[in-house]
Protein backbone atom coordinates (compact mmCIF):
# COMPACT_ATOMS: atom_id res chain seq x y z
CA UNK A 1 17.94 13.34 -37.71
CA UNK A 2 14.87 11.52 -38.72
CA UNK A 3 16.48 8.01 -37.58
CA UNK A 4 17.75 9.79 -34.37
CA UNK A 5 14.13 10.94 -33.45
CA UNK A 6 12.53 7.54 -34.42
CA UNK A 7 15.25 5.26 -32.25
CA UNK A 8 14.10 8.11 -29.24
CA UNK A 9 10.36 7.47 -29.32
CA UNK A 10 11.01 3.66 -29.84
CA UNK A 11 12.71 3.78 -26.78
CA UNK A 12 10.38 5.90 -24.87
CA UNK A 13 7.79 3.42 -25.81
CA UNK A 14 9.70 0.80 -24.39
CA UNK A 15 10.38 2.56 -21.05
CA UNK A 16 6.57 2.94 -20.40
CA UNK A 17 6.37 -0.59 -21.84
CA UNK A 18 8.91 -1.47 -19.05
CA UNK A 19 7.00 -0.34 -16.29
CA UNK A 20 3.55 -2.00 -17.04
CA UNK A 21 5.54 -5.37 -17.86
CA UNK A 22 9.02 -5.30 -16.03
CA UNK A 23 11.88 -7.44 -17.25
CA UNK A 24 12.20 -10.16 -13.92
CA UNK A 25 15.57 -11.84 -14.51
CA UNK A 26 18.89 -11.91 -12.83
CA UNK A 27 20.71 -9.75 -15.63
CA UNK A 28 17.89 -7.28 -15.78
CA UNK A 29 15.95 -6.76 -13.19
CA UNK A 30 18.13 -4.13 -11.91
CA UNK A 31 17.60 -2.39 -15.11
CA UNK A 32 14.07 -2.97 -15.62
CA UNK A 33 14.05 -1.87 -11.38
CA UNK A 34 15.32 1.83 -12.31
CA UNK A 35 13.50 2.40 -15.86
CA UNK A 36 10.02 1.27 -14.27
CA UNK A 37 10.79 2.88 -10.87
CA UNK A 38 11.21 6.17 -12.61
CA UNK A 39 8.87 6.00 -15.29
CA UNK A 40 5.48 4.98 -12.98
CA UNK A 41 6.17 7.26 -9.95
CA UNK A 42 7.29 10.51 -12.21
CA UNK A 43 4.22 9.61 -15.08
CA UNK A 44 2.64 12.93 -14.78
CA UNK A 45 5.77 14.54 -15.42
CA UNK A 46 7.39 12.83 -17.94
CA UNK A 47 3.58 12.99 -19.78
CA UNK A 48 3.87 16.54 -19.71
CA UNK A 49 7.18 16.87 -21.44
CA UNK A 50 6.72 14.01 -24.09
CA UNK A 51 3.58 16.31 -24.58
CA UNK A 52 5.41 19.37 -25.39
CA UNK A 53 8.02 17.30 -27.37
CA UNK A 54 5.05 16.17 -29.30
CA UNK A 55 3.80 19.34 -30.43
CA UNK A 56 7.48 20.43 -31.24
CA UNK A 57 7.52 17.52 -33.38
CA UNK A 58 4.81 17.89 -35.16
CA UNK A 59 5.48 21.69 -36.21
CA UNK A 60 9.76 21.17 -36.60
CA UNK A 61 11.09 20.75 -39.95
CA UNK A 62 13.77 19.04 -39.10
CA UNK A 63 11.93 15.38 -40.13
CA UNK A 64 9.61 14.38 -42.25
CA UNK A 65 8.25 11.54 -43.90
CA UNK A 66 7.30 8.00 -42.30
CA UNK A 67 9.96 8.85 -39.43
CA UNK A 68 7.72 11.56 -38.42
CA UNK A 69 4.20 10.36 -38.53
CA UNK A 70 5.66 6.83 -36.62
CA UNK A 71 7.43 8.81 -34.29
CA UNK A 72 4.40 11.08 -33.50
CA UNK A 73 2.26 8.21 -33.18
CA UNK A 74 4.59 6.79 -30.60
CA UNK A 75 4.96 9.66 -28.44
CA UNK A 76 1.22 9.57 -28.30
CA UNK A 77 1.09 5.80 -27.60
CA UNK A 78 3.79 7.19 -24.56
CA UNK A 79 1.24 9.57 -23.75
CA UNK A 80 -1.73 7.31 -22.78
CA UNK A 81 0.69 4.86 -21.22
CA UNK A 82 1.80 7.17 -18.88
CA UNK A 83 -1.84 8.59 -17.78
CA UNK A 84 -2.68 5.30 -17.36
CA UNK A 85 0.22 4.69 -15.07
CA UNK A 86 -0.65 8.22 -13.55
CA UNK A 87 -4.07 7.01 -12.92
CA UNK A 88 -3.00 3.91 -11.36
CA UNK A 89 -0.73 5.71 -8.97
CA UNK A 90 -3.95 7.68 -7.92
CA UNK A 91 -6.18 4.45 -7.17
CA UNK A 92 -3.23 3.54 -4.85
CA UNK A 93 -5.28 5.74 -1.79
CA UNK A 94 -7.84 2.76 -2.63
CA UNK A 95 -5.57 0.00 -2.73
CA UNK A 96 -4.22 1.51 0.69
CA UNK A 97 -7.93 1.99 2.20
CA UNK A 98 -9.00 -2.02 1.45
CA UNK A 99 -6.01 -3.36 3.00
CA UNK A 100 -6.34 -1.48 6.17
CA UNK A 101 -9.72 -2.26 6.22
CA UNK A 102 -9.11 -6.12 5.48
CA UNK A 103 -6.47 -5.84 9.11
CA UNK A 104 -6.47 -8.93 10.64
CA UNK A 105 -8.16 -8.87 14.40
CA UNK A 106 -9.82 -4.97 13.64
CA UNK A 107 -10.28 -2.86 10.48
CA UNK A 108 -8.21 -0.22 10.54
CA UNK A 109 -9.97 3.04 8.89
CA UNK A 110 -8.32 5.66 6.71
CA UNK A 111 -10.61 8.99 7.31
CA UNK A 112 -10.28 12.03 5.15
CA UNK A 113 -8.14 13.32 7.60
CA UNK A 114 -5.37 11.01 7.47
CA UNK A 115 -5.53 11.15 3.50
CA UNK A 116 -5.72 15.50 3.50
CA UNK A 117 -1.54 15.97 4.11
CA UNK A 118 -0.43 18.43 6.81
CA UNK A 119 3.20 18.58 4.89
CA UNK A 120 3.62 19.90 1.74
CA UNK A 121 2.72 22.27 -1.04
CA UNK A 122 2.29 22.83 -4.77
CA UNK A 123 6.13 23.23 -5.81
CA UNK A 124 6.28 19.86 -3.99
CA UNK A 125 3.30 17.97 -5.62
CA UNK A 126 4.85 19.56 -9.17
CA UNK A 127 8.42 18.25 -8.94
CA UNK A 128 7.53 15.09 -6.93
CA UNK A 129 10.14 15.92 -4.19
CA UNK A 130 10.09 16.60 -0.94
CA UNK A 131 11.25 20.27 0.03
CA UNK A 132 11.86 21.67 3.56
CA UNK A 133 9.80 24.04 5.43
CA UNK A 134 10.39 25.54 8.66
CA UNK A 135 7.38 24.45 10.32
CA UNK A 136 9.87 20.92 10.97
CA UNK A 137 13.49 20.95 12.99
CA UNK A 138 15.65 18.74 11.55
CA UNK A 139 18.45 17.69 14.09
CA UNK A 140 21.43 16.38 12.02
CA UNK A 141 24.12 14.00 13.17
CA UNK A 142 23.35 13.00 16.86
CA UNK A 143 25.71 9.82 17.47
CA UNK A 144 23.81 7.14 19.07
CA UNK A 145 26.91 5.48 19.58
CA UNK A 146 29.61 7.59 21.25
CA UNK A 147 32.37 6.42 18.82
CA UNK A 148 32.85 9.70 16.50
CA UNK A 149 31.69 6.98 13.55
CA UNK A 150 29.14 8.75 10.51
CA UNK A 151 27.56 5.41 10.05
CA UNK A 152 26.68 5.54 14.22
CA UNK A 153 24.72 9.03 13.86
CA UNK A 154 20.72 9.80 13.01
CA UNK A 155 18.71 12.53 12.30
CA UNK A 156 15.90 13.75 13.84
CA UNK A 157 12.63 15.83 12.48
CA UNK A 158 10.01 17.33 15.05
CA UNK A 159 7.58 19.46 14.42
CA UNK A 160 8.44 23.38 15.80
CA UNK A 161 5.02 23.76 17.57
CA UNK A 162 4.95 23.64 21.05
CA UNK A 163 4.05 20.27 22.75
CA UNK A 164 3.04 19.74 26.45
CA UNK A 165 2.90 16.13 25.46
CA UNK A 166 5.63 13.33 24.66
CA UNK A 167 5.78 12.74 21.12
CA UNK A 168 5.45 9.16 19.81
CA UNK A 169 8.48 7.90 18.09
CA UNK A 170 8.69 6.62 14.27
CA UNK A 171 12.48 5.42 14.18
CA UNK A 172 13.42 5.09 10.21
CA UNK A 173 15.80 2.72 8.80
CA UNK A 174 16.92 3.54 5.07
CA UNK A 175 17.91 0.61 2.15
CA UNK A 176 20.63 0.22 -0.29
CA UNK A 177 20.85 -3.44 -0.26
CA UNK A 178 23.14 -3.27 3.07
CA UNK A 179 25.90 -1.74 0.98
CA UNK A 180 24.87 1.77 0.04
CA UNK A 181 22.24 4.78 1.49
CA UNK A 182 22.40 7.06 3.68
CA UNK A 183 19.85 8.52 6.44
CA UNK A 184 19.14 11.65 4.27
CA UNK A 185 17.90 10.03 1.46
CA UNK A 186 14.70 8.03 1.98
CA UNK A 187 11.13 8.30 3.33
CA UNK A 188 11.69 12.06 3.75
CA UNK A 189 7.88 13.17 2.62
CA UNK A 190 6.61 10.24 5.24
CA UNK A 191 8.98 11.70 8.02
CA UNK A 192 8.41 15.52 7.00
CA UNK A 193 4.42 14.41 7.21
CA UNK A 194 4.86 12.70 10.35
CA UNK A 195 6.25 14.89 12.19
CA UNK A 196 4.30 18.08 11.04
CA UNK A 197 1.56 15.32 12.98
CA UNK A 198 3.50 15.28 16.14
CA UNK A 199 5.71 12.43 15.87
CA UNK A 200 9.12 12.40 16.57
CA UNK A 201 11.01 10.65 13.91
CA UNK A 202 14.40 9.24 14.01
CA UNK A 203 16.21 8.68 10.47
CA UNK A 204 19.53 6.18 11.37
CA UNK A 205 22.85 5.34 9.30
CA UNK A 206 24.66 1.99 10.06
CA UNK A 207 27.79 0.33 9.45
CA UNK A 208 27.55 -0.14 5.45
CA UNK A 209 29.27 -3.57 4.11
CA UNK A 210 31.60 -4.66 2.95
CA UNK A 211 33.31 -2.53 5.57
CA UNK A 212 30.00 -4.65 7.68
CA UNK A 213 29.97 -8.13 8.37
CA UNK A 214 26.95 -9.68 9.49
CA UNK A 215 25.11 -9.05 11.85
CA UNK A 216 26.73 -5.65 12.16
CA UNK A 217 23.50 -3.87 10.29
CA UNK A 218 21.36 -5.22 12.91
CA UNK A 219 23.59 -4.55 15.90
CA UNK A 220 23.69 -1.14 14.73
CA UNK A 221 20.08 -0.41 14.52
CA UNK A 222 19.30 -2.38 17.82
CA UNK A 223 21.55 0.09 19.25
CA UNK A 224 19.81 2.98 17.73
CA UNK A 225 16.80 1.59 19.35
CA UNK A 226 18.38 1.04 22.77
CA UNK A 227 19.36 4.76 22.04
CA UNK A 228 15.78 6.44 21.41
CA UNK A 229 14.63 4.49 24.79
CA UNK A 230 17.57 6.50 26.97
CA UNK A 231 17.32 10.05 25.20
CA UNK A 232 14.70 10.56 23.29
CA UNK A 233 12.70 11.93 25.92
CA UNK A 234 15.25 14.47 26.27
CA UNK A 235 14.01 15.58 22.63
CA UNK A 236 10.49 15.79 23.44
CA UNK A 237 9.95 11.91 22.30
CA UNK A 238 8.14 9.27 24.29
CA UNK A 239 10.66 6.01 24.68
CA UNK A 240 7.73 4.02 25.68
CA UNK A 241 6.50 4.22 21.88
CA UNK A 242 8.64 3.56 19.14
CA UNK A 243 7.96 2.00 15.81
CA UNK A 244 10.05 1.28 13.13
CA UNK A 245 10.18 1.82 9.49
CA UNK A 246 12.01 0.87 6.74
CA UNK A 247 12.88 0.39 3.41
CA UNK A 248 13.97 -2.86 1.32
CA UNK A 249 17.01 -3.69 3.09
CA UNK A 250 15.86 -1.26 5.63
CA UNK A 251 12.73 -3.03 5.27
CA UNK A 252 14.77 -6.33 6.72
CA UNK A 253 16.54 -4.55 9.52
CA UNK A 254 13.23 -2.90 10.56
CA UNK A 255 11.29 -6.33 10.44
CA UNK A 256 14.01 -8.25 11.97
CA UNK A 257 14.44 -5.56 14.84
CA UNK A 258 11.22 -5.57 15.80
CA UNK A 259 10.62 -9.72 15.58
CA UNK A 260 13.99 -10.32 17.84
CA UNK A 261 13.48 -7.74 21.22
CA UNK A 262 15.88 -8.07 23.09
CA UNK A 263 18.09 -11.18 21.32
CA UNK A 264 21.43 -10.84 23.05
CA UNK A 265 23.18 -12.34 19.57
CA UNK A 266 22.22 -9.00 17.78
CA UNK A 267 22.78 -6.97 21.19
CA UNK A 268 26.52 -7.75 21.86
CA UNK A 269 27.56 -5.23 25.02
CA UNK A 270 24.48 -4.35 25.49
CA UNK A 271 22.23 -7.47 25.98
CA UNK A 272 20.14 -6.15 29.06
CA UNK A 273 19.22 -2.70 27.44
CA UNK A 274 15.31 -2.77 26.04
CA UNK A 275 14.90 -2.73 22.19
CA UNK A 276 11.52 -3.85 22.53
CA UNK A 277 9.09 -1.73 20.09
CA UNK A 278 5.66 -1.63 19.30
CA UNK A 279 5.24 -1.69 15.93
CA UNK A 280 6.78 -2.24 12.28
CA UNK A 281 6.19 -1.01 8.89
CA UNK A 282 7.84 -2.48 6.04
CA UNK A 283 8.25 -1.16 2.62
CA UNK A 284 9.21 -3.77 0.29
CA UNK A 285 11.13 -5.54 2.55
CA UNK A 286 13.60 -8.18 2.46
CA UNK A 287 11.72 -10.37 4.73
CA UNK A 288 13.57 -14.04 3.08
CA UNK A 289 17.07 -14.09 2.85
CA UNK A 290 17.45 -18.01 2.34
CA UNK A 291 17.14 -18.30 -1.24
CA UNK A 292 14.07 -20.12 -1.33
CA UNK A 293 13.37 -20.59 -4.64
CA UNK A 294 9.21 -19.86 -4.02
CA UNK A 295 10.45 -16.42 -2.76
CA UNK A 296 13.52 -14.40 -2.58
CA UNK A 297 15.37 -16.45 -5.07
CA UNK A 298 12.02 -16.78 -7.70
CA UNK A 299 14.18 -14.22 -9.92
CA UNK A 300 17.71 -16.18 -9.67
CA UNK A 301 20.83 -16.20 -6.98
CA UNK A 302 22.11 -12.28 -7.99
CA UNK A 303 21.00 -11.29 -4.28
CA UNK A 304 22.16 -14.77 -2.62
CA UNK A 305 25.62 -14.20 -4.22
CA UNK A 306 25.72 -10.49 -3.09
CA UNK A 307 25.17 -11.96 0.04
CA UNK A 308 27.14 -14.26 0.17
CA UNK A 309 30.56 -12.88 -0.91
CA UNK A 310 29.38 -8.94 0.63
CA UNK A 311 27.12 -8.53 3.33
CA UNK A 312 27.40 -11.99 5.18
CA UNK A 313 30.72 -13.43 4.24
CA UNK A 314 29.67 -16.65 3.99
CA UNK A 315 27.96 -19.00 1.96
CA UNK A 316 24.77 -20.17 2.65
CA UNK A 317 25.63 -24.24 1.90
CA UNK A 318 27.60 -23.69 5.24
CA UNK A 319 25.70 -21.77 7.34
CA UNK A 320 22.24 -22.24 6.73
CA UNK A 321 21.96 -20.90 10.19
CA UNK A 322 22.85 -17.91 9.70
CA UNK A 323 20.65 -17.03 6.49
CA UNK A 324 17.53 -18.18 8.31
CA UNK A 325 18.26 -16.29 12.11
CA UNK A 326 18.37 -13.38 9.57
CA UNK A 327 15.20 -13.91 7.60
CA UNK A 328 12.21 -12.18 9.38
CA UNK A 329 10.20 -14.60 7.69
CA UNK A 330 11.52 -17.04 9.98
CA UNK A 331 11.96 -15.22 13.13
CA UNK A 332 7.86 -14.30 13.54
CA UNK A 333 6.50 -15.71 17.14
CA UNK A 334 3.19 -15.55 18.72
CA UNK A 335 4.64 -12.07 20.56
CA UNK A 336 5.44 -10.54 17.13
CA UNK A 337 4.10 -6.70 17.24
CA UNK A 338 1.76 -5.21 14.75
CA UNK A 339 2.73 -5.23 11.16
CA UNK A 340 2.15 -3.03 7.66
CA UNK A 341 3.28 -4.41 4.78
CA UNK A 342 3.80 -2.58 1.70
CA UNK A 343 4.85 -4.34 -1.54
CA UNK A 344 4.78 -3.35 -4.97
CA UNK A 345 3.52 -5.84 -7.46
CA UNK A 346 5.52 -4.83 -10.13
CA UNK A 347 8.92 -5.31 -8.10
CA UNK A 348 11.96 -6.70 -9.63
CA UNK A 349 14.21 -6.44 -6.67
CA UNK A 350 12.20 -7.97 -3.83
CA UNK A 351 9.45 -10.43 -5.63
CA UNK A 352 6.02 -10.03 -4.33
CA UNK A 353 5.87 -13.28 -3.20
CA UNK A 354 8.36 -12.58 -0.91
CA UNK A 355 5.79 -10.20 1.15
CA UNK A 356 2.77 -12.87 0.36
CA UNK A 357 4.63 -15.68 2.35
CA UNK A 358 5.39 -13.45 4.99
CA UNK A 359 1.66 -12.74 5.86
CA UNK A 360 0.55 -16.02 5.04
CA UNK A 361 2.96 -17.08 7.96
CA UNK A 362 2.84 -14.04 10.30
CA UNK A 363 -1.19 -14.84 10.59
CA UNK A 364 -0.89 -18.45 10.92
CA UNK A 365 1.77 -17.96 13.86
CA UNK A 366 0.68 -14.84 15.47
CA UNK A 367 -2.58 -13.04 16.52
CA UNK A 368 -0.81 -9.47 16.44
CA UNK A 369 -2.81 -7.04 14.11
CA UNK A 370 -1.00 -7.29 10.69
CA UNK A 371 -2.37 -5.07 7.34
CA UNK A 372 -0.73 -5.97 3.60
CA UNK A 373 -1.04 -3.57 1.17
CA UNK A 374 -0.20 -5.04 -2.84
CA UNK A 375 -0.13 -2.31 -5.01
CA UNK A 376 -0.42 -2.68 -8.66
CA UNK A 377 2.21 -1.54 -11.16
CA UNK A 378 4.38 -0.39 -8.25
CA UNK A 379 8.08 -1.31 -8.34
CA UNK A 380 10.66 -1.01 -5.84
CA UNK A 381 11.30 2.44 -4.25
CA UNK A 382 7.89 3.72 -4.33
CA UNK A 383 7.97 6.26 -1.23
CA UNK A 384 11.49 8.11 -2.43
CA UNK A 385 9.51 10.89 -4.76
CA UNK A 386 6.45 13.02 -3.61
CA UNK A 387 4.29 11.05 -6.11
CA UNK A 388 0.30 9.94 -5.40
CA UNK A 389 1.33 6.36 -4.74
CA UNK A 390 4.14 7.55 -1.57
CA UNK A 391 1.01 10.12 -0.63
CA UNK A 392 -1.55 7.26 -0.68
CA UNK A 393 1.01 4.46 1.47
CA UNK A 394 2.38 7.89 3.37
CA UNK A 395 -1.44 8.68 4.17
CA UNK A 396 -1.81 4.80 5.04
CA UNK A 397 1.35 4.95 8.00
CA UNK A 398 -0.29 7.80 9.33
CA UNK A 399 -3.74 6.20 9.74
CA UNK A 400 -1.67 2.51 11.12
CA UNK A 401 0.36 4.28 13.85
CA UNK A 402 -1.77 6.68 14.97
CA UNK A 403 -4.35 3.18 15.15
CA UNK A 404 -1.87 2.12 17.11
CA UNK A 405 -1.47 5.28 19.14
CA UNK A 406 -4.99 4.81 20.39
CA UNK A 407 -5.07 0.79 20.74
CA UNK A 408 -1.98 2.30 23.15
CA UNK A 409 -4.11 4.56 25.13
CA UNK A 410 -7.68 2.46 25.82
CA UNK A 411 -5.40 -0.17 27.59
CA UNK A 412 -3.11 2.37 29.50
């Protein structure tokens, strides 16, 4: 028992370890992606219980000796790692605030209001996950392609007060590295929050690969799009203002959506339908998909070869064409919309420099209002759990699209 309890606390050690220095290589970043995920957004609650395990420890009988004392001692160690992390996760609302603020053409400002959330509650805040009330209608499973298909269906949230006016739309496009996810998964404390603000947000599915071949994940959500402009308004939404959302690979659909309006190659049968939108926020996107080795392929070819033999079904030594149409990082032009970019520093799925070159280029080519947010010691995934970091980058959206919202109505 004594070497059982030691190996446990060595290994707790080396979680927390894990998510203030992650592991960035090929073999195990995925690894070093789910340990540090875990461990930095759920801090305050794993503190707590290696708290009480402490204190069970240090009364059980059932060690004693060196085991014990080393094993206390590394619980503890645990301990202040994880407040730390807990701490940094709090600072986040800061990291969120300067980056707005530092908005290319205007500042944007986060007031108290956007940071005091209008969704939630303390069983929430205590498990970190999002949990339904009834003051938001969620629609489940309208098709936004008439074809009977799961992946061609979306949810919608709305608040269930009463609104003379149109709600703006936040349309929601979920990751899973084009291969898994599903619609009722991701962002859910952003969309709850949204729409207990008056949004109307749409959460989409798409054709999954390998059943998908590229560009089937972007026709899909282009259609989604073309969608929300025909019936929306028939849910209360306004299909003059939609912005997307997304998530890692969702990230790259979102991004590439809203950089290609209107590109008959991703709009095949329905090239003169409008999929024009006004705004895009990406969370840790995939916004390279080339390889480059001062970007996406900094930690190795694992995601080039996924690509390669799963989502596009080609390699990229024959078709660099086709890898660089579907980069965002290469499809920015001086009509690009307004941009938030959310990366975590500590990411071993979508290196940070991946983001960086995208806003070094998207403000040397464009004069659209872009904000970056870096935060420190987040990894991939931040916005899944109810944690402080997802309320500080939730609290962050809100304040961007409803800056939007108003840049929207002084020129109408």
């Amino acid at each position: 028992m004594n070497l059982v309890i030691f190996g446990a606390s060595v290994l707790v050690v080396l979680a927390v370890a894990t998510a203030y220095v992650p592991l960035r290589s090929d073999k195990l970043g995925p690894q070093s992606f789910t340990i540090g995920w875990l461990t930095s957004e759920l801090a305050a609650q794993f503190a707590f219980v290696l708290a009480v395990l402490a204190c069970a420890l240090g009364t059980t009988s059932l060690t004693h000796g060196w085991p014990k004392v080393v094993s206390t001692m590394l619980l503890v160690i645990s301990i202040v790692g994880l407040i730390g992390l807990h701490v940094s996760a709090k600072r986040s609302l800061d990291v969120v605030r300067s980056g707005l603020a530092a908005a290319t053409n205007a500042p944007i400002v986060l007031t108290n209001d956007h940071v005091a959330p209008k969704y939630g509650h303390l069983l929430q805040r205590i498990v970190a996950l999002p949990v339904g009330r009834r003051s938001v209608e969620v629609v489940k499973n309208l098709a936004y392609v008439d074809d009977g298909k799961r992946s061609h269906r979306l949810d919608l949230y709305r608040s269930t007060a009463a609104s003379d006016d149109l709600r703006p739309v936040l349309l929601y496009i979920h990751g899973g590295a084009w291969v898994i996810g599903d619609k009722r998964e991701q962002a859910r404390p952003m969309l709850y929050e949204l729409s207990q603000r008056g949004w109307l947000c749409l959460s989409i599915n798409y054709t999954l690969s390998p059943r998908a071949t590229w560009p089937q994940h972007v026709v899909d959500c282009k259609a989604a799009i073309a969608w929300a402009k025909r019936e929306v308004a028939n849910f209360g939404g306004d299909p003059n203002f939609i912005v997307l959302a997304g998530g890692s690979a969702g990230g790259h659909l979102a991004a590439l959506c809203a950089l290609t309006p209107n590109d008959p190659q991703f709009q095949p049968g329905f090239e003169q339908e409008d999929t024009t939108v006004d705004g895009c926020i990406s969370f840790y996107g995939v916004l390279e998909m080339t390889g480059d080795k001062a970007s996406s392929g900094i930690h190795g070819r694992s995601m080039m070869t996924m690509l390669e033999k799963t989502v596009m079904k080609t390699s990229q030594a024959e078709n660099p064409d086709v890898f660089e149409a579907a980069s965002p990082l290469h499809r920015i032009t001086p009509s690009a919309p307004p941009f938030l970019v959310y990366q975590g520093r500590n990411d071993t799925l979508v290196p940070v420099e991946v983001a960086r070159q995208f806003v070094d280029r998207f403000r040397d080519v464009t004069q659209s209002q872009l904000a970056y947010v870096e935060l420190p010691l987040a990894q991939h995934a931040f916005d899944i759990f109810s944690s402080p970091r997802c309320t500080a980058t939730t609290a962050g959206a809100v304040a961007f699209l409803e800056h939007l919202r108003s840049e929207r109505s002084e020129t109408a």
